[in-house]
Protein backbone atom coordinates (compact mmCIF):
# COMPACT_ATOMS: atom_id res chain seq x y z
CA UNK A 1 -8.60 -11.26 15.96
CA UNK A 2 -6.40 -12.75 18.90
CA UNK A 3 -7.75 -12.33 22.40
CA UNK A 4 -11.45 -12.29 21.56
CA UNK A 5 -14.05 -14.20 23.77
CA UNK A 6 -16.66 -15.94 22.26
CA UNK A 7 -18.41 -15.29 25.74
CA UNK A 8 -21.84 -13.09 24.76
CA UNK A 9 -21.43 -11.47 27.91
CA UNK A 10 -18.02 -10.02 27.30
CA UNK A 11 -19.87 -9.12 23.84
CA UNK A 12 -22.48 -6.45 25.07
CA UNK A 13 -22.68 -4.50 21.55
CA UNK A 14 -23.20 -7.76 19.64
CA UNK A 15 -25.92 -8.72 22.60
CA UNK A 16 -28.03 -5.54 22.42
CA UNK A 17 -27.67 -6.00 18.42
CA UNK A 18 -29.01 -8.90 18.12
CA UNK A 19 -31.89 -7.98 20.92
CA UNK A 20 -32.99 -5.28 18.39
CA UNK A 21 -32.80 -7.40 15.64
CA UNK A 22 -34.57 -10.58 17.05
CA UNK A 23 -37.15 -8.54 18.57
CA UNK A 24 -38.58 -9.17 22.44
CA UNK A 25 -36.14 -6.83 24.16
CA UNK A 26 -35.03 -2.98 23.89
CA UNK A 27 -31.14 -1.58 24.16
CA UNK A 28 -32.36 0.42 27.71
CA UNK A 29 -32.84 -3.15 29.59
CA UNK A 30 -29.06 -4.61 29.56
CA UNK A 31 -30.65 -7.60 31.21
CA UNK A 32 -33.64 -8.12 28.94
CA UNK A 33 -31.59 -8.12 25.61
CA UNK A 34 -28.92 -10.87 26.78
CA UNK A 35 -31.98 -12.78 27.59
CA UNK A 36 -32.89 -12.41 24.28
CA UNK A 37 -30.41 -13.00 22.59
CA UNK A 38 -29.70 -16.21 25.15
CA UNK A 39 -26.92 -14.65 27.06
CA UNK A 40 -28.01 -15.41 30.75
CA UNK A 41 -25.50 -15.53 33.22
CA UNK A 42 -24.31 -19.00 34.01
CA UNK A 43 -25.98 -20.33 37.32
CA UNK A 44 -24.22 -20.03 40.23
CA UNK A 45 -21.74 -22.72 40.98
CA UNK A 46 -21.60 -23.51 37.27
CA UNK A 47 -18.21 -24.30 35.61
CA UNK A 48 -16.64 -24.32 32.51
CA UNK A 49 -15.72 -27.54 30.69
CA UNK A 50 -13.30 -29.85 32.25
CA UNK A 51 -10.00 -30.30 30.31
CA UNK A 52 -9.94 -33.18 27.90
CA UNK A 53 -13.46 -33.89 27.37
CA UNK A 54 -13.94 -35.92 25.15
CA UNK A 55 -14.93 -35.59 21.19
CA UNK A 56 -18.65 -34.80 21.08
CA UNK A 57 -18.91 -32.69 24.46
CA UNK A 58 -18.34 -29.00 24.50
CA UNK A 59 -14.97 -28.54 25.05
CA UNK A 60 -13.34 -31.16 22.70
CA UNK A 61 -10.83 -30.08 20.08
CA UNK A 62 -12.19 -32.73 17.02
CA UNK A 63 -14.15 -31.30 14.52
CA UNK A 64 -16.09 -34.22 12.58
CA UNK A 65 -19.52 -34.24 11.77
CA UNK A 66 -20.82 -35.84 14.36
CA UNK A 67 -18.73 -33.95 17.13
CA UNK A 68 -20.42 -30.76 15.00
CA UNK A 69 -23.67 -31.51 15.22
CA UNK A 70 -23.49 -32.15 18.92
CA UNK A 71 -21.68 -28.73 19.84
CA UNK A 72 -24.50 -27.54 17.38
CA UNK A 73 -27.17 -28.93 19.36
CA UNK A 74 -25.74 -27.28 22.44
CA UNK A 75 -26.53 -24.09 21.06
CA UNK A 76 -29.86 -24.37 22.87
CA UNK A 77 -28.92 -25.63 26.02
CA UNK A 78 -30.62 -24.27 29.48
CA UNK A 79 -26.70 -24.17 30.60
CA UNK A 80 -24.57 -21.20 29.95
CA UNK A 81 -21.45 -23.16 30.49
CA UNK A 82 -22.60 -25.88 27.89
CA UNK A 83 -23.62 -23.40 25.56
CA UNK A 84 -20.29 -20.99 25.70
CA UNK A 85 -18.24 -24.48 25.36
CA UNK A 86 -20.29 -25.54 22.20
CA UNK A 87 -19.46 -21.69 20.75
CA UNK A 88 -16.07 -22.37 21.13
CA UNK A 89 -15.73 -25.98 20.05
CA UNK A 90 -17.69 -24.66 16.79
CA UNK A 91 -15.36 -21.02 16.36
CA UNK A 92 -12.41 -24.00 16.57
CA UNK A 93 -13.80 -26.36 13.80
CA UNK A 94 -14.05 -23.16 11.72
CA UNK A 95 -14.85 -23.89 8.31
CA UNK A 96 -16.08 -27.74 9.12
CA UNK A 97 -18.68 -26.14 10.59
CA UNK A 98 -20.08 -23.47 9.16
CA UNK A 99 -22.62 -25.17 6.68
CA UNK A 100 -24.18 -26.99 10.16
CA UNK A 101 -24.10 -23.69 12.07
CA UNK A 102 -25.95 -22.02 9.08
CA UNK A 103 -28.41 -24.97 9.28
CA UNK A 104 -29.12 -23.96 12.33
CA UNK A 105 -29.62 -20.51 12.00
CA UNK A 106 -32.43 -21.35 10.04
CA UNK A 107 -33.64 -23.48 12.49
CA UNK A 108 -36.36 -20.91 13.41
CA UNK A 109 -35.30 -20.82 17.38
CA UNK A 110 -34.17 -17.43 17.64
CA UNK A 111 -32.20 -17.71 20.43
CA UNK A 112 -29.90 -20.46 18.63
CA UNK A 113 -29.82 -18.10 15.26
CA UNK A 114 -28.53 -14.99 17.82
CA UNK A 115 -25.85 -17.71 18.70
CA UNK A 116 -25.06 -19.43 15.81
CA UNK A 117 -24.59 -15.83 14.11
CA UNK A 118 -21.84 -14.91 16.80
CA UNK A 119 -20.25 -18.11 16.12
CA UNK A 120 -20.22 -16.98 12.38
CA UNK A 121 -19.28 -13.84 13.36
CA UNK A 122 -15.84 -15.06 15.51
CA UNK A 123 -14.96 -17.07 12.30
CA UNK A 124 -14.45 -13.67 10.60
CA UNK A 125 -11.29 -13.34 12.45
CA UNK A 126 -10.11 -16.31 12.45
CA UNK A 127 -6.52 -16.73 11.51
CA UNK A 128 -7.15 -19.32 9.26
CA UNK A 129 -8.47 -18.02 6.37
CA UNK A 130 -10.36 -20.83 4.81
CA UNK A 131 -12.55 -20.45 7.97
CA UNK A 132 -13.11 -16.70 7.92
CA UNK A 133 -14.38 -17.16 3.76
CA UNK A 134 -16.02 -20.10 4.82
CA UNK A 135 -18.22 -17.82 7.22
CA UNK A 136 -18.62 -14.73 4.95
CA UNK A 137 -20.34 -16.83 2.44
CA UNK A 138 -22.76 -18.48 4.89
CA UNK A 139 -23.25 -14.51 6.61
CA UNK A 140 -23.94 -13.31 3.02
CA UNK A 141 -26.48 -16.12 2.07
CA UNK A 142 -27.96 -15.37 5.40
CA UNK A 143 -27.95 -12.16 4.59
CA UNK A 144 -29.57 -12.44 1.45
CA UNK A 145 -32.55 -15.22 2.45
CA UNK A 146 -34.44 -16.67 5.02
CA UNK A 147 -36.24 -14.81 8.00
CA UNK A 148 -36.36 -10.79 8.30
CA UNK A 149 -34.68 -10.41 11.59
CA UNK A 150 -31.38 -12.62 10.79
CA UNK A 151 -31.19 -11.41 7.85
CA UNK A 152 -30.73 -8.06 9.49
CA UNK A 153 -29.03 -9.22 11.93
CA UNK A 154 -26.55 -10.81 9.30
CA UNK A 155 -26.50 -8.23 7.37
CA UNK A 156 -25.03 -5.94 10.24
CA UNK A 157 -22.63 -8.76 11.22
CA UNK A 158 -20.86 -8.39 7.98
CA UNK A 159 -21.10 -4.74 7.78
CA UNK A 160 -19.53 -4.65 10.83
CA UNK A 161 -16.82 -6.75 9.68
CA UNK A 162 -16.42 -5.73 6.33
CA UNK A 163 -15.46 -1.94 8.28
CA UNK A 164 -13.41 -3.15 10.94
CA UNK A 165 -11.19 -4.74 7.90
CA UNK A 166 -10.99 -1.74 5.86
CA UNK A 167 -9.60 0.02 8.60
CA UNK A 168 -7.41 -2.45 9.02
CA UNK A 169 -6.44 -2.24 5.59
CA UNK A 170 -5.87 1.11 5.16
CA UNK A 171 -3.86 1.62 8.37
CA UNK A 172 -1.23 -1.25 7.02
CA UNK A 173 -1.08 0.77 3.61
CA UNK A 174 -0.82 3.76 5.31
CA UNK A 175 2.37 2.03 7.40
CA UNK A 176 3.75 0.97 3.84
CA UNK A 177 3.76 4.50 2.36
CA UNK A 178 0.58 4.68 0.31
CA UNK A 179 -0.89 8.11 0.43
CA UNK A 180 -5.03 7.91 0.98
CA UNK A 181 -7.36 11.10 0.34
CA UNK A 182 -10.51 11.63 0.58
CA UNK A 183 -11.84 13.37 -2.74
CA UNK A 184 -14.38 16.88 -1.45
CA UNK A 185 -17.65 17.07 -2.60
CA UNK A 186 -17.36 19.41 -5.69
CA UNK A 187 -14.92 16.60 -6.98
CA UNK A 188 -17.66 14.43 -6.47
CA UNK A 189 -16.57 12.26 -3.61
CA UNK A 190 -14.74 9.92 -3.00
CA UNK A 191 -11.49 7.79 -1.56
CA UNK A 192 -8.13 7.76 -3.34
CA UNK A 193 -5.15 5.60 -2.98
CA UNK A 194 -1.45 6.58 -4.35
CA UNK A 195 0.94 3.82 -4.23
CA UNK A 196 4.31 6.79 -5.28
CA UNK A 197 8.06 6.91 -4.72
CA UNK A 198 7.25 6.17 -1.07
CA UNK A 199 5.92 3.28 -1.25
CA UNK A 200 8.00 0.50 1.09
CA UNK A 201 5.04 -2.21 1.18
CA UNK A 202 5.75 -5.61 -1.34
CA UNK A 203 3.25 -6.65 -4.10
CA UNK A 204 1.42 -9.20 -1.11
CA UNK A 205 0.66 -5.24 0.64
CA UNK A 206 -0.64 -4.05 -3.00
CA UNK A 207 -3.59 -6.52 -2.29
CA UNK A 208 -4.81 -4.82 0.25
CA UNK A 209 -6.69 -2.74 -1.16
CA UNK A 210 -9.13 -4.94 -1.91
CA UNK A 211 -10.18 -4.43 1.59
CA UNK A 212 -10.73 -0.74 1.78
CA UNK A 213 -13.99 0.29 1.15
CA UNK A 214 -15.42 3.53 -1.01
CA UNK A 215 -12.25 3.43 -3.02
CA UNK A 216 -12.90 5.67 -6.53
CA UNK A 217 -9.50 6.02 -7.47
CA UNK A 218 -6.12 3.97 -7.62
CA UNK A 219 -2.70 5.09 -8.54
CA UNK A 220 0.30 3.57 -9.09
CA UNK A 221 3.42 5.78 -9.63
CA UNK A 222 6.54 3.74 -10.42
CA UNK A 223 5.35 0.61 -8.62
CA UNK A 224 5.58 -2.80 -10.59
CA UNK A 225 2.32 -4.54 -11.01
CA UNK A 226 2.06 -8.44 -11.37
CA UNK A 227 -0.61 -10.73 -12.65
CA UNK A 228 -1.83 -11.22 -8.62
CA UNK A 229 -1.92 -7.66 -8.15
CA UNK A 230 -4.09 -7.23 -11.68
CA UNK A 231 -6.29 -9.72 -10.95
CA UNK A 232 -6.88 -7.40 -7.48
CA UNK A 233 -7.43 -4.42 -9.33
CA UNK A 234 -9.89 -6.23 -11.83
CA UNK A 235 -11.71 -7.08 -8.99
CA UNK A 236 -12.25 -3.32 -7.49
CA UNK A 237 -15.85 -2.91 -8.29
CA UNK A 238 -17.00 0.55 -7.94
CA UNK A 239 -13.65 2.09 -8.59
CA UNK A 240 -14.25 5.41 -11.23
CA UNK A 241 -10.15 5.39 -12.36
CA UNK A 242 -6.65 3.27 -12.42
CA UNK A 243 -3.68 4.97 -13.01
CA UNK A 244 -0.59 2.43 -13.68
CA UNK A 245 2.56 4.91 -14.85
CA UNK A 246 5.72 3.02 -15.12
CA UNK A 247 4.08 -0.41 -13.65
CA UNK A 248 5.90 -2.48 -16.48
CA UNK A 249 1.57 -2.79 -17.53
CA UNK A 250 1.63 -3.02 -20.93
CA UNK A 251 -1.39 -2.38 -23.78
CA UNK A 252 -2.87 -6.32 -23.42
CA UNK A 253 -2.99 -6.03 -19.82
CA UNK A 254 -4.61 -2.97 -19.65
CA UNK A 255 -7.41 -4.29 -22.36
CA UNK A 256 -7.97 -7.01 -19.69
CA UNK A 257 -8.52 -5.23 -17.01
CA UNK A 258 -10.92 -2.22 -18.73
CA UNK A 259 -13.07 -5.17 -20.06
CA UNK A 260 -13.22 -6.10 -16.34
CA UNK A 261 -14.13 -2.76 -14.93
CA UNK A 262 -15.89 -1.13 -17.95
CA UNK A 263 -16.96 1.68 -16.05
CA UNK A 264 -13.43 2.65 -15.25
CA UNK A 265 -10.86 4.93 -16.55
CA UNK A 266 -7.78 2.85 -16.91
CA UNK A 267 -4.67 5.20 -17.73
CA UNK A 268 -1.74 3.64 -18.35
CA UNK A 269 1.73 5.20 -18.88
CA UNK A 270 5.08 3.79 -19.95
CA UNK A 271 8.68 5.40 -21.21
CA UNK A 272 9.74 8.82 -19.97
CA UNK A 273 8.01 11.08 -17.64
CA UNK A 274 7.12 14.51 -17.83
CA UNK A 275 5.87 15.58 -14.08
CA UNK A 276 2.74 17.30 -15.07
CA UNK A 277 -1.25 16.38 -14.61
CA UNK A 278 -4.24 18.28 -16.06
CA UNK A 279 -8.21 17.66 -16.08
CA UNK A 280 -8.72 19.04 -19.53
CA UNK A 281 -9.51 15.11 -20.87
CA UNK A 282 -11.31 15.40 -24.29
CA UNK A 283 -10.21 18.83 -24.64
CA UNK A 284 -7.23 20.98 -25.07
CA UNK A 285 -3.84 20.04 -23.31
CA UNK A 286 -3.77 22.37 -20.57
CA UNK A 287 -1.24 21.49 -17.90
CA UNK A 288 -2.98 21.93 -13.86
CA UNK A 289 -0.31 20.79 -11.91
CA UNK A 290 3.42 20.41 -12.90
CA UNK A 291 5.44 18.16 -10.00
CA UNK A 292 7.97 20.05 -8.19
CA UNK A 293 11.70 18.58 -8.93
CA UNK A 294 10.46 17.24 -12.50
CA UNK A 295 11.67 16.96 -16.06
CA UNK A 296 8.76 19.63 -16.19
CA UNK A 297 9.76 22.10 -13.56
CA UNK A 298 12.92 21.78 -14.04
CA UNK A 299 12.27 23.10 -18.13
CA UNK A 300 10.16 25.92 -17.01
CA UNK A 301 6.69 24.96 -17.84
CA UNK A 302 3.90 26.20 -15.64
CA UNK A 303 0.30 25.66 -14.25
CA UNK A 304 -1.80 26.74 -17.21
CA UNK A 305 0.16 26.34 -19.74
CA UNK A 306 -1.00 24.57 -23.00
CA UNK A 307 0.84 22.01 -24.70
CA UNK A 308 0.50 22.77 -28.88
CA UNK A 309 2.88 20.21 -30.12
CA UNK A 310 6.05 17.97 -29.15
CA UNK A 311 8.59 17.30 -31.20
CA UNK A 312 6.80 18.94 -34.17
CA UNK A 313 3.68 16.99 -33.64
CA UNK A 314 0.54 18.49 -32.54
CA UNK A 315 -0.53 17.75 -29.55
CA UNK A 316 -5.19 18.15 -29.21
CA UNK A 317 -5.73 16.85 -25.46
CA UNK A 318 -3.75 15.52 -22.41
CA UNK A 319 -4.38 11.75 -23.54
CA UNK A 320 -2.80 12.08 -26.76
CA UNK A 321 0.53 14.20 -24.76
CA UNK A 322 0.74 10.69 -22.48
CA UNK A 323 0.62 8.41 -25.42
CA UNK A 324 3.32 10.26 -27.09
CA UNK A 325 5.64 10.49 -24.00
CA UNK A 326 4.81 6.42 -24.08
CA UNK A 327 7.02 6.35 -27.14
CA UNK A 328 10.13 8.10 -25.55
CA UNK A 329 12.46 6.63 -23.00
CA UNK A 330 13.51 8.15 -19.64
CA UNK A 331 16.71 10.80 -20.27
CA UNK A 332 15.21 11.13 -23.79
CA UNK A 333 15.21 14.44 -24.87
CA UNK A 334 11.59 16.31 -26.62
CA UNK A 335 10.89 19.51 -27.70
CA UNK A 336 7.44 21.15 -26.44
CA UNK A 337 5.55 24.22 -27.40
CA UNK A 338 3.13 25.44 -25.52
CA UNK A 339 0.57 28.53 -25.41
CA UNK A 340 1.49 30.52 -22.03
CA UNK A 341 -1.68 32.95 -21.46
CA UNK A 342 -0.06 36.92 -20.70
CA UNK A 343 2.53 36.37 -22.29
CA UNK A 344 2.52 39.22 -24.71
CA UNK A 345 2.22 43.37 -24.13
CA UNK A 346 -1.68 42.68 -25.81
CA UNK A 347 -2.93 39.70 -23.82
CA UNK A 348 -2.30 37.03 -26.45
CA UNK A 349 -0.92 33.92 -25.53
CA UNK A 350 2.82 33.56 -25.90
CA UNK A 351 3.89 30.37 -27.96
CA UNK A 352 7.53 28.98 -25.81
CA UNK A 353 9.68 26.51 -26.98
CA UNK A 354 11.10 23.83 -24.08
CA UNK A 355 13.32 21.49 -24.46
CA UNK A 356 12.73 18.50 -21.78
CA UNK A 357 14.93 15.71 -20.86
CA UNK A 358 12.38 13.26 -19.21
CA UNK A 359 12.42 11.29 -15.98
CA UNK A 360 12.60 7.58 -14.93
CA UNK A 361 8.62 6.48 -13.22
């Protein structure tokens, strides 16, 4: 992220962090903790770094592996000024250096693994993307090995980040016209995404959503999906269901992608389209929600309503209703009967023909 300081005293929730997580100092003694986590102020009359130094001092722009290892070895230094120089020489180097910077994490000096992890931790936002992968695979082996405290301390790091990127994320798709909500607790929880007929965002936006975290649901209304963007979706682990209506997805694509996400419910929808939705899966076709403005409100049919046949066909659940409508084109005309509950002088459902012309996705 532009404008960030590598400087752990312009980093005071990162400082009392690591304190807690390295031990020796508690969050109620500011000066304790950036002692800890070997933040001391520089001395007085100290300076920063003199322009053009040279490769292998603090400072230097070059990022070979000898120039690394020496900014490395700085990490430890008694002098604030050499220390904050090597930080940045080593944030600069970016992916160069992450494999010596994780070396030294593991060093066992825990003042130089509170360092080294903040270094780790600027690479995360580095513009340069090779560098910010680079140092989410060293934060997640740290996370996952070595000594208690950094792998906490890791742990949080890429929490942290991991948060600060979903927002991201979902703000942009938010910007782009993708409609987020967040699924109450007797539907069981949960974040969904609609990419609909307000979507303005380009397939590289699509990707995003790779980003967002808790997602449970994906839909995309009308919105052409490429290989890139499949290959995104395949990768969406913990996702419950992917809707793709009118993506140009087509029967061997969506094979692929439920043998990557076998826990999933991938629904996917081609030819005309009807306006309606329903949770009755497995069961009979009983219409919940019919679109204002559709092929469906526009021929009458209504919330509760329960499709028997179309176009002389019977119809036993929702799935088998989409699969047929699969086989029609948009402006194609079907004819529906349905089961309308009160509509005769006894109580019995009323059976009502419709004739629908469907709609474009």
């Amino acid at each position: 992220m532009a404008g960030r300081s590598t400087s752990w005293l312009t980093r005071p929730l990162a400082t009392l962090v690591a304190a807690a997580c390295l031990g020796g100092a508690s969050a109620a003694d500011p000066g304790a903790a950036a002692s800890a986590a070997g933040a001391s102020a520089p001395a007085a009359g100290a300076s920063a770094p003199a322009a053009g130094a040279s490769a292998g001092e603090p400072g230097a722009s070059a990022g070979g592996e000898a120039e690394v290892e020496a900014w490395v070895g700085q990490l430890g230094a008694k002098e604030f000024a050499r220390r904050e120089a090597a930080a940045r020489s080593l944030v600069a180097a970016g992916a160069a250096a992450t494999e010596a910077v994780e070396g030294a994490i593991r060093g066992g000096d825990l003042e130089v693994a509170s360092r080294g992890l903040e270094v780790l931790l600027e690479m995360l936002d580095a513009a340069d993307e090779a560098s910010g992968a680079a140092a989410e695979q060293s934060l997640s082996r740290l996370a996952g090995s070595g000594d208690e405290p950094v792998r906490r301390l890791a742990a949080a790091a890429l929490e942290f980040h991991r948060l600060g990127r979903s927002a991201t994320a979902r703000e942009r798709l938010e910007a782009c016209g993708a409609a987020f909500r967040e699924r109450p607790a007797v539907e069981g929880r949960g974040l969904e995404v609609e990419f609909g007929p307000g979507w303005r965002g380009g397939a590289a936006d699509i990707h995003l959503i790779a980003d967002v975290q808790g997602l449970t649901a994906v839909s995309l209304h009308g919105v052409p999906v490429d290989a890139d963007a499949l290959a995104v979706l395949g990768g969406l682990r913990g996702v419950q269901r992917i809707d793709l209506f009118g993506t140009g997805v087509g029967p061997a694509e969506a094979r692929l992608l439920a043998e990557r996400l076998p826990d999933a419910r991938i629904d996917v929808r081609r030819g005309g389209r009807l306006g309606v939705s329903s949770t009755a899966f497995g069961g009979r076709c009983e219409i919940r929600t019919v679109e204002p403005g559709s092929a469906a409100d526009q021929a009458g049919l209504r919330s509760g309503d329960v499709v028997l046949s179309i176009d002389g066909a019977d119809v036993a659940s929702f799935d088998e209703l989409t699969t047929r409508l699969g086989e029609s084109a948009p402006g194609d005309v079907v004819r529906l009967i349905v089961a309308r509950r009160g509509g005769t002088a006894d109580g019995e459902p009323e059976r009502i023909e419709c004739q629908v012309r469907l709609d474009a996705w």
